[in-house]
Protein backbone atom coordinates (compact mmCIF):
# COMPACT_ATOMS: atom_id res chain seq x y z
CA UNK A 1 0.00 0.00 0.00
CA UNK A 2 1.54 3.54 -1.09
CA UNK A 3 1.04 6.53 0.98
CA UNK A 4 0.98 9.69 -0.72
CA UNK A 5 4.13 12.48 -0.28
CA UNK A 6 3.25 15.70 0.97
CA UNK A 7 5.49 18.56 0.28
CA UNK A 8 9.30 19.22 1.53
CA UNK A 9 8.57 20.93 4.39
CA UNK A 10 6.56 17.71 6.10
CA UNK A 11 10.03 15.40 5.60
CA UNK A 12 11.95 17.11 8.47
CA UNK A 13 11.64 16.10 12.02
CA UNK A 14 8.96 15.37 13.48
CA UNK A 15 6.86 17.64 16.17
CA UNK A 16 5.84 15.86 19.49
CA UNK A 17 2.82 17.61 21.13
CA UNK A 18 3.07 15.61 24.32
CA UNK A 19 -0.70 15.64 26.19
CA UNK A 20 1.33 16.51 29.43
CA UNK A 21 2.20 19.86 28.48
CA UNK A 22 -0.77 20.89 27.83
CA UNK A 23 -2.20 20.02 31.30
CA UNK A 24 -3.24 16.21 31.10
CA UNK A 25 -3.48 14.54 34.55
CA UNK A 26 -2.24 10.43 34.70
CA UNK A 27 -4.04 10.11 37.90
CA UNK A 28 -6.44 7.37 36.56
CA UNK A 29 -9.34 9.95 37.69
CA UNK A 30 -9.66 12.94 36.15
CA UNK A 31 -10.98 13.45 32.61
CA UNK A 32 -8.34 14.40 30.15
CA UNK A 33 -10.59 14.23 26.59
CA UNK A 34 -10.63 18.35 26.36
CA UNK A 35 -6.81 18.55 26.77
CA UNK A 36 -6.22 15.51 24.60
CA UNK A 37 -8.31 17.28 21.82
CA UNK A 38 -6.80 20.58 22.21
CA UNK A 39 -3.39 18.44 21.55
CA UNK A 40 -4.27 17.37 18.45
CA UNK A 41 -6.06 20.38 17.05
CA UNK A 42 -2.47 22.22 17.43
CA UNK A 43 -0.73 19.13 15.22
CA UNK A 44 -3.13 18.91 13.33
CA UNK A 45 -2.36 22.49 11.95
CA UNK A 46 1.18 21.73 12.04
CA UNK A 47 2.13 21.63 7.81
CA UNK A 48 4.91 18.54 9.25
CA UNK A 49 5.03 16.07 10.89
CA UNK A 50 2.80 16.24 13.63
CA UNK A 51 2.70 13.46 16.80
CA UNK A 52 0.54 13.75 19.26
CA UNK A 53 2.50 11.94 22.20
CA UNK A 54 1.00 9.64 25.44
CA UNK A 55 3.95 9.17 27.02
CA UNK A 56 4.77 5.54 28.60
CA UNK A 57 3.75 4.61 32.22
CA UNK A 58 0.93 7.43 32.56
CA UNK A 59 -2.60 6.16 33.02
CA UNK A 60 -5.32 8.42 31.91
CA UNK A 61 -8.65 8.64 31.75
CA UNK A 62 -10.60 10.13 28.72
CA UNK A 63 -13.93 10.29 27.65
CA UNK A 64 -15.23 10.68 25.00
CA UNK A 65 -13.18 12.05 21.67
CA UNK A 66 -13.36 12.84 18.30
CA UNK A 67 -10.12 13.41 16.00
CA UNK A 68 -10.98 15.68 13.04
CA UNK A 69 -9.80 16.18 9.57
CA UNK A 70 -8.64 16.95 7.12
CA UNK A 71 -4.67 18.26 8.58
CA UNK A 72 -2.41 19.99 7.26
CA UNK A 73 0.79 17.47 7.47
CA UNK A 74 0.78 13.32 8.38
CA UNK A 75 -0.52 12.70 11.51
CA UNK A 76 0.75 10.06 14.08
CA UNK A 77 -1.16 9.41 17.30
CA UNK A 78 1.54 7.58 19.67
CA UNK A 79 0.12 6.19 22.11
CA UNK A 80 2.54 4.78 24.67
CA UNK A 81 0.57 5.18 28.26
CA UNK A 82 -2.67 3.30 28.95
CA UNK A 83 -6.32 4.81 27.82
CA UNK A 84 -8.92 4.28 30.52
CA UNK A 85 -12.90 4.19 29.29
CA UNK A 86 -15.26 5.93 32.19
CA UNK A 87 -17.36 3.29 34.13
CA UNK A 88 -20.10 5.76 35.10
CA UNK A 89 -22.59 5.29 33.14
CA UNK A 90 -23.98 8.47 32.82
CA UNK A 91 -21.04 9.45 30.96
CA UNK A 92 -20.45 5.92 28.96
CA UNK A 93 -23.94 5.85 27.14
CA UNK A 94 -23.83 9.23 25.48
CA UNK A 95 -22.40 8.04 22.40
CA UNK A 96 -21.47 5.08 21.02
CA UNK A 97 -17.94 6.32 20.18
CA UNK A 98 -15.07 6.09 22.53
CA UNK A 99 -11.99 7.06 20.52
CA UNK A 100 -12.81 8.38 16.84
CA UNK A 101 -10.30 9.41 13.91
CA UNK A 102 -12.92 11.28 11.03
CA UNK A 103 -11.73 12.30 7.92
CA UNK A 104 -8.36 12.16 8.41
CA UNK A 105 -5.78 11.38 5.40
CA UNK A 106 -2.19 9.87 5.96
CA UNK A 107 -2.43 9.15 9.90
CA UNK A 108 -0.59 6.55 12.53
CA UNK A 109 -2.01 5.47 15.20
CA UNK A 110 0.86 3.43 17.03
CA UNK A 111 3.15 3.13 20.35
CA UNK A 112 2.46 0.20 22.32
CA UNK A 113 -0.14 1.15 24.39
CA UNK A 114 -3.13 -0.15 25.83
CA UNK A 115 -6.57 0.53 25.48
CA UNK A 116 -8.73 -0.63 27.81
CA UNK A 117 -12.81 0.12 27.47
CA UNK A 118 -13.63 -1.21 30.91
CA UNK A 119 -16.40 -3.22 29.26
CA UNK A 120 -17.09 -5.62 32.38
CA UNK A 121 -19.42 -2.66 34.29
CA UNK A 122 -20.93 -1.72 30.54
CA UNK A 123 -21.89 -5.91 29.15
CA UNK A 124 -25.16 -6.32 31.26
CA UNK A 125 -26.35 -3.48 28.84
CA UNK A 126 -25.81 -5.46 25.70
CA UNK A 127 -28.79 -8.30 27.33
CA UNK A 128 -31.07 -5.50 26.94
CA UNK A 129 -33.63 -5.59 24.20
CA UNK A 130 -33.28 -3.36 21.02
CA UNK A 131 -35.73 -0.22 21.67
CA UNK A 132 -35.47 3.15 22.45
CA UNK A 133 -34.49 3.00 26.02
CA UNK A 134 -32.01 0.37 25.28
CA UNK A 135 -28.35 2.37 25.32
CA UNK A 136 -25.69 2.14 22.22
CA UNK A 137 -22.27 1.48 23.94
CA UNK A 138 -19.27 2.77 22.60
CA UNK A 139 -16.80 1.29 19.82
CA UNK A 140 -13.23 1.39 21.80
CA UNK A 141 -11.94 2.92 18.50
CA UNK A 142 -13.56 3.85 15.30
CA UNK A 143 -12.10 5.24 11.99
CA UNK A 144 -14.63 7.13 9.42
CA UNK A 145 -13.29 8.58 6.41
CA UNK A 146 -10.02 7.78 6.87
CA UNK A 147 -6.97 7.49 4.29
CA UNK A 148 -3.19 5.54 3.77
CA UNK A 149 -3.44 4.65 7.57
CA UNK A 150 -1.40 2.81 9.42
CA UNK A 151 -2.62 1.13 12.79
CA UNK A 152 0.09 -1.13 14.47
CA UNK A 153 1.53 -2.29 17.84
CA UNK A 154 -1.67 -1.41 20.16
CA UNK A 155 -3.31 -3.15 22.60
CA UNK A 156 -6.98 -3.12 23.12
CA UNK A 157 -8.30 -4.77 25.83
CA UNK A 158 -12.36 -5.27 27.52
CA UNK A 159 -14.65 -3.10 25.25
CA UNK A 160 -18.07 -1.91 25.78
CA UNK A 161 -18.53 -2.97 22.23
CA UNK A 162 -16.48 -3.69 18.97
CA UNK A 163 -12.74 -2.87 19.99
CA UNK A 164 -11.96 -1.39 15.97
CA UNK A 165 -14.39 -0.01 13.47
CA UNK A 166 -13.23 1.04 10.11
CA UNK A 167 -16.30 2.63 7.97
CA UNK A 168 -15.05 4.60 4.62
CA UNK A 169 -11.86 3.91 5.09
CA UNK A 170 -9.13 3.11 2.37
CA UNK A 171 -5.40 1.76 1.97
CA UNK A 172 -5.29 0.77 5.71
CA UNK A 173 -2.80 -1.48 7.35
CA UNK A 174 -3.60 -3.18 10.76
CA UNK A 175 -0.85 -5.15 11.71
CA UNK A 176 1.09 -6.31 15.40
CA UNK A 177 -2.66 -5.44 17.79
CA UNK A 178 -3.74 -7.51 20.68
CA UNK A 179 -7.52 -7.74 20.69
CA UNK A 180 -8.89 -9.46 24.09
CA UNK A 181 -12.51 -9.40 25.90
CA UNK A 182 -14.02 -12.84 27.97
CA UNK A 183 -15.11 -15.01 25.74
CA UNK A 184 -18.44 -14.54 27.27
CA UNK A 185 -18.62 -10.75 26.14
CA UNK A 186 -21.43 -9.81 24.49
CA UNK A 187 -20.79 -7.83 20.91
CA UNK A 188 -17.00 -7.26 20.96
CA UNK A 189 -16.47 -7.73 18.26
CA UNK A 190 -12.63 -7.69 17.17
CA UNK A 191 -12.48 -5.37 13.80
CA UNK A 192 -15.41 -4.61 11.61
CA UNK A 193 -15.34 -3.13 8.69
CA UNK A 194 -18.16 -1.73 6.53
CA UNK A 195 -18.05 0.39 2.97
CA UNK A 196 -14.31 -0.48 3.04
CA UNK A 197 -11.42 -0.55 0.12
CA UNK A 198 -7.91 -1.60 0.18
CA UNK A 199 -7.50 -3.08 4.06
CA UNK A 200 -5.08 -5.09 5.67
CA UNK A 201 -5.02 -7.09 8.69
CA UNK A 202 -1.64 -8.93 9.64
CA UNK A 203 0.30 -10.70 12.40
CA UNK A 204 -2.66 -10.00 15.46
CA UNK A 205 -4.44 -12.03 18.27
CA UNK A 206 -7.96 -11.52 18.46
CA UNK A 207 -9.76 -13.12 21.23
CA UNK A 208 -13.17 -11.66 22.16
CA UNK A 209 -16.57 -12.75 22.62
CA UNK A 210 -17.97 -12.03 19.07
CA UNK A 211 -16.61 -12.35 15.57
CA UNK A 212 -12.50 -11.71 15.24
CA UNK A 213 -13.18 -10.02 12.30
CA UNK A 214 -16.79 -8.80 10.58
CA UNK A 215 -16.26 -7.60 6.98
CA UNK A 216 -19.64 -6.01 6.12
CA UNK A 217 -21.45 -4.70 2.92
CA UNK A 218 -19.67 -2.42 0.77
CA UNK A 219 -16.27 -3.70 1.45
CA UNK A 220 -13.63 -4.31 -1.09
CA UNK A 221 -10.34 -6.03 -1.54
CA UNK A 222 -9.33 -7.10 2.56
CA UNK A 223 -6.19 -9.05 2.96
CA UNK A 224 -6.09 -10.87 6.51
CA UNK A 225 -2.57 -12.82 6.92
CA UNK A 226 -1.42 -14.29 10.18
CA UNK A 227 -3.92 -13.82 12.29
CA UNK A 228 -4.95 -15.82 15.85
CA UNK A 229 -8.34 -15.77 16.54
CA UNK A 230 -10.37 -17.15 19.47
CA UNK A 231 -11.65 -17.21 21.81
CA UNK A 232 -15.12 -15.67 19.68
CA UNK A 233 -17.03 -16.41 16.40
CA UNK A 234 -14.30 -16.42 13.72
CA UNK A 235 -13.99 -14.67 10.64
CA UNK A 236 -17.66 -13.75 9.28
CA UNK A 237 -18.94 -11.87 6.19
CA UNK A 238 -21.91 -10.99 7.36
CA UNK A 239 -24.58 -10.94 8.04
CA UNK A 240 -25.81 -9.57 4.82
CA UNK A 241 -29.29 -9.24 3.26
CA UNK A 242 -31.08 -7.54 5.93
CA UNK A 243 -31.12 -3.69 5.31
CA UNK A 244 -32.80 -4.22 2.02
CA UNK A 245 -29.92 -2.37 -0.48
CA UNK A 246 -26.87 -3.21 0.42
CA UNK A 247 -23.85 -2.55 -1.99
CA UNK A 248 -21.30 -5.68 -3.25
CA UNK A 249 -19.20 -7.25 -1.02
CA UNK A 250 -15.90 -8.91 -3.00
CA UNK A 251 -12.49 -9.59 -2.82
CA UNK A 252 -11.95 -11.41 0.23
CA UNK A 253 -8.34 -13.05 1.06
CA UNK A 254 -7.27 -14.96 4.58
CA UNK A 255 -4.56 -16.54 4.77
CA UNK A 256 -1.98 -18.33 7.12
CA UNK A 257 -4.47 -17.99 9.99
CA UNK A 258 -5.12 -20.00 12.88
CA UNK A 259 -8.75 -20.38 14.97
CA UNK A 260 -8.65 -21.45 18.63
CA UNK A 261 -11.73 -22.91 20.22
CA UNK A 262 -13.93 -20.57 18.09
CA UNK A 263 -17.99 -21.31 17.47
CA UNK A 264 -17.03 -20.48 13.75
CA UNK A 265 -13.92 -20.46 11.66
CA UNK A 266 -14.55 -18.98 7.93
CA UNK A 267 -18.35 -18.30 8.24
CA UNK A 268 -20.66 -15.99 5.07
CA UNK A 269 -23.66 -15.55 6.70
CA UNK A 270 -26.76 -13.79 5.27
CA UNK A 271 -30.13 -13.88 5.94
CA UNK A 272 -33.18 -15.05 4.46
CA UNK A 273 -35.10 -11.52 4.53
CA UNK A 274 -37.04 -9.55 2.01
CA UNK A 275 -34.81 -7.07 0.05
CA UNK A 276 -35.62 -4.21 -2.02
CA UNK A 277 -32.97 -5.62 -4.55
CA UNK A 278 -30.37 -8.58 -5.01
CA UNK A 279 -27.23 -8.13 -4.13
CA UNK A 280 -23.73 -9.91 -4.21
CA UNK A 281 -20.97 -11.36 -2.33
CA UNK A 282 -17.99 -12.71 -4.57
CA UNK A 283 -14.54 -13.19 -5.05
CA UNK A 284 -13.25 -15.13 -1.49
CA UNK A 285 -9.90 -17.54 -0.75
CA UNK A 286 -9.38 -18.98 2.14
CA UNK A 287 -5.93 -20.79 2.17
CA UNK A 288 -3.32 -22.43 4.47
CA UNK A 289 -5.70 -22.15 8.01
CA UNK A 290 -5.55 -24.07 10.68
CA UNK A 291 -8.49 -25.17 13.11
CA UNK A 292 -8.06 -26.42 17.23
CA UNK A 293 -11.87 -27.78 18.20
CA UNK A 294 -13.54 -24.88 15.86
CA UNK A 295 -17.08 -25.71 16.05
CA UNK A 296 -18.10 -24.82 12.37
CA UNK A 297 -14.93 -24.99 10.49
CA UNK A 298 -16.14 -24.11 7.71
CA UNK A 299 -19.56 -22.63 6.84
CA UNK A 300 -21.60 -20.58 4.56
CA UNK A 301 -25.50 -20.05 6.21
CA UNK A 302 -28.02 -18.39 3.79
CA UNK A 303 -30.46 -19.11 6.56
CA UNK A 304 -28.47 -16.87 9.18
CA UNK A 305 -30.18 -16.97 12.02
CA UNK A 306 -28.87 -16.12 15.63
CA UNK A 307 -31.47 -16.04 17.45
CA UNK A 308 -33.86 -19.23 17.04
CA UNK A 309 -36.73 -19.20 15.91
CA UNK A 310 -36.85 -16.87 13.28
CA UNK A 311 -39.07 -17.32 10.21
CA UNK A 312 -37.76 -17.70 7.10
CA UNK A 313 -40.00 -15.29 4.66
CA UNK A 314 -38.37 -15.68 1.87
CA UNK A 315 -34.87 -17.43 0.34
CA UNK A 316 -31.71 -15.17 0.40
CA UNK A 317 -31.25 -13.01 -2.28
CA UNK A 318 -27.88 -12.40 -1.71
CA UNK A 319 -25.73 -14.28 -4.78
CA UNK A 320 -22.59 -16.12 -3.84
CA UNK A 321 -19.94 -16.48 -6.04
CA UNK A 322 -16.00 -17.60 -6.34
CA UNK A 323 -15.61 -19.22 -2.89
CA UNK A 324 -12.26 -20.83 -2.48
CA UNK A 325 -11.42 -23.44 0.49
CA UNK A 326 -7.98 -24.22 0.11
CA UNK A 327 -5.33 -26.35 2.54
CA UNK A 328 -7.59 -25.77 5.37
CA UNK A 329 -7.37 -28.62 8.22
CA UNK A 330 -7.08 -29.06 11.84
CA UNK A 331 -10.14 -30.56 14.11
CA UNK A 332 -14.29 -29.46 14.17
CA UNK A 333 -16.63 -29.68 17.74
CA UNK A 334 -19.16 -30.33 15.42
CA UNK A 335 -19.83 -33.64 13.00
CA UNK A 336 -20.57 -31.45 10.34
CA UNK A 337 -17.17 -29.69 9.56
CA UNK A 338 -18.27 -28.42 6.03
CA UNK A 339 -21.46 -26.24 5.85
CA UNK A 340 -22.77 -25.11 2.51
CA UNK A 341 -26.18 -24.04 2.78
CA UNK A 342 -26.58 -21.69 -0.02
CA UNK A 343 -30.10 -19.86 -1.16
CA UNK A 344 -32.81 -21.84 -2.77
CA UNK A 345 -33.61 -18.90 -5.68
CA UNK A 346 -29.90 -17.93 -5.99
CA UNK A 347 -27.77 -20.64 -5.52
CA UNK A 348 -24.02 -20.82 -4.42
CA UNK A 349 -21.91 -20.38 -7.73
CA UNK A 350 -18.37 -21.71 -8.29
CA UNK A 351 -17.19 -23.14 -4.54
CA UNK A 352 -13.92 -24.90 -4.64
CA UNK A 353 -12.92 -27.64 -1.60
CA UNK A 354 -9.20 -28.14 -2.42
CA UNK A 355 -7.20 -29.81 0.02
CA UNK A 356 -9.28 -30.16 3.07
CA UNK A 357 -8.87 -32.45 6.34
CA UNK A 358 -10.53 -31.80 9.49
CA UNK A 359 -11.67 -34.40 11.84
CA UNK A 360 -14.30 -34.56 14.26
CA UNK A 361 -12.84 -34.03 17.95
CA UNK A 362 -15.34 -36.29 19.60
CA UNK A 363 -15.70 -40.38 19.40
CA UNK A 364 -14.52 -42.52 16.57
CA UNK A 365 -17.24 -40.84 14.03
CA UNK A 366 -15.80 -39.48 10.91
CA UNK A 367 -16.46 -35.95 9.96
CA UNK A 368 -19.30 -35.15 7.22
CA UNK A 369 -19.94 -32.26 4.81
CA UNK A 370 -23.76 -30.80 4.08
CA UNK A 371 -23.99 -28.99 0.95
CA UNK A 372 -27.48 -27.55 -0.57
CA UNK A 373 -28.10 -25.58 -3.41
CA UNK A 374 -24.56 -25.02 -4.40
CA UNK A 375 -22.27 -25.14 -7.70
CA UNK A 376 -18.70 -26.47 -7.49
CA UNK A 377 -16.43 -28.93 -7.62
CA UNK A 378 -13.70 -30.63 -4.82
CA UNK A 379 -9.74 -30.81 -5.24
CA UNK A 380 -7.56 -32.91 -3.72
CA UNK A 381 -7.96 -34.62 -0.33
CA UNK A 382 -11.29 -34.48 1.17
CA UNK A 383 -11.76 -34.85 4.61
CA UNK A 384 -14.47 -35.24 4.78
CA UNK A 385 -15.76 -36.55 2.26
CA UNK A 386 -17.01 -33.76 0.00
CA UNK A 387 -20.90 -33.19 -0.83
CA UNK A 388 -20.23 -31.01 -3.55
């Protein structure tokens, strides 16, 4: 991914604009979002290279904060301290942002720091049901808008909600973050990504009690390379088909990745739902993964449904296309280790099996496979035996 060259002047030094001189307090108490922002709208006039500094071994808290474009020079937020959500929840349910970079092109947002939402006081909120009195929690860290990015060597630890959104966002590289949240959690979601193009995701843990990573409609050409996930859901596209007109969704690499004691590995998941019009999801390869006890290795559910019972109004207009399953092997918690269960009206076009071999972690039964509705052919070893 290239980043784009601002002028002479921005190649020099950089600036530091360190939070503590302009009056931030590490006592683990006070609020420090006004000075933080007041840091960054000073670099973010600077025409060089700005960094807005959180020095190591401080603790603060901040509410909270949003980081606004465009700037005038590339940006770096280093954060080497420790970020501290508020527990009071008269303060934590304003907004469902915690940390937010908007409109923001060339940025860094690095240093070795930790995050840490303080989700445990905020979780019995996410049990609540969906109306108007029910609260939106905060995203630990959400990027909207944002350009040639870099995000590396953070830590993110017990969010509200999803630890990273990206939404807008292009030529972004995630790479070197520690993701972690109970494995109970509800809705933390590791990274999601919606309306997305050019993203990369490399060398992370992500352990939470949701999906790893969500990519979501409108996304485009995501790389994910050496990647832990689990505990959580997996990897999911998805869910899609629900809003009624979403755009495509293609161009969908992981690779070299590894799933822990997940529900899911490699899941597409969209619903059977009335849709103003069809829509499409194309262009995946999965390759070289390994899975310890995941419970649906492998699985693409036109008949999403997370919440039994749901009725099924119509079949999923969503059209699959150019799946790729390739070296993927390890051990399933379920019997079935290979789920294809595509739409009835728009079936599953083009899935390739190529070299798979998972066996089932429980008794001396073999593995099986359950295809419907699905075009494709297998490759290689099949274990199990493929239904395609």
């Amino acid at each position: 991914m290239s980043l784009p060259q601002f002028p002479a002047e921005s190649q020099g030094p950089p600036k530091f604009f360190n939070v503590m001189e302009y009056g931030a307090i590490a006592d683990d108490v006070t609020d420090n979002s006004e000075v933080f922002l007041k840091a960054w709208k000073e670099a973010c006039e600077w025409k060089g290279r700005a960094r807005v500094l959180i020095p190591l071994g401080k603790i603060f808290m901040v509410n909270s904060m949003m980081f606004e474009g465009p700037c005038k020079g590339q940006m770096a937020f280093v954060i080497r301290g420790i970020l501290k959500a508020p527990t009071d929840p008269s303060k934590f349910l304003r907004t469902d942002k915690w940390i937010n970079f908007r409109n923001i092109d060339n940025l860094t947002v690095s240093g070795g720091g930790t995050l840490d939402g303080q989700g445990k006081v905020a979780w019995p909120y996410n049990d609540c049901k969906k109306n108007d009195h029910c609260p939106a929690l905060p995203a630990t860290i959400i990027f909207e808008f944002v350009r040639n990015a870099r995000v590396h060597h953070l830590r993110s630890i017990d969010s509200k909600n999803t630890h990273f959104i990206l939404f807008g966002c292009q030529d972004m590289n995630i790479s070197h973050v520690r993701i972690s949240a109970p494995g109970d959690s509800p809705n933390t979601d590791g990274i999601k990504i919606g309306s997305s193009q050019r993203i990369g995701i490399s060398r992370s843990i992500i352990g939470t009690g949701d999906d790893c990573i969500s990519i979501l409609p409108g996304t485009r050409e995501v790389n994910i390379s050496d990647v832990v996930c689990g505990p959580g859901h997996g990897m999911s596209v998805g869910s899609l088909g629900k809003s009624g007109d979403e755009d495509v969704l293609s161009g969908i690499t992981v690779k070299n990745c590894t799933f822990r004691g997940t529900s899911d590995g490699v899941r597409i998941k969209t619903w059977a739902y009335p849709m103003l019009k069809d829509t499409e999801a194309s262009n995946f390869v999965y390759e070289d993964i390994f899975m310890d006890n995941v419970g649906n290795p492998i699985i693409i559910d036109q008949q999403y449904c997370p919440v039994p019972p749901c009725k099924f109004v119509q079949p999923s207009r969503v059209q699959i296309s150019n799946v790729t399953y390739r070296n993927i092997w390890g051990s399933s918690g379920s019997k079935v280790a290979v789920t294809l269960r595509c739409s009835q009206t728009r079936p599953c076009n083009n899935v390739v099996l190529e070299d798979i071999n998972l066996s089932y972690v429980r008794g001396n039964a073999n593995a099986t496979a359950l295809c419907s509705h699905v075009n494709g052919h297998a490759l290689g070893k099949q274990n199990p035996a493929s239904c395609l």
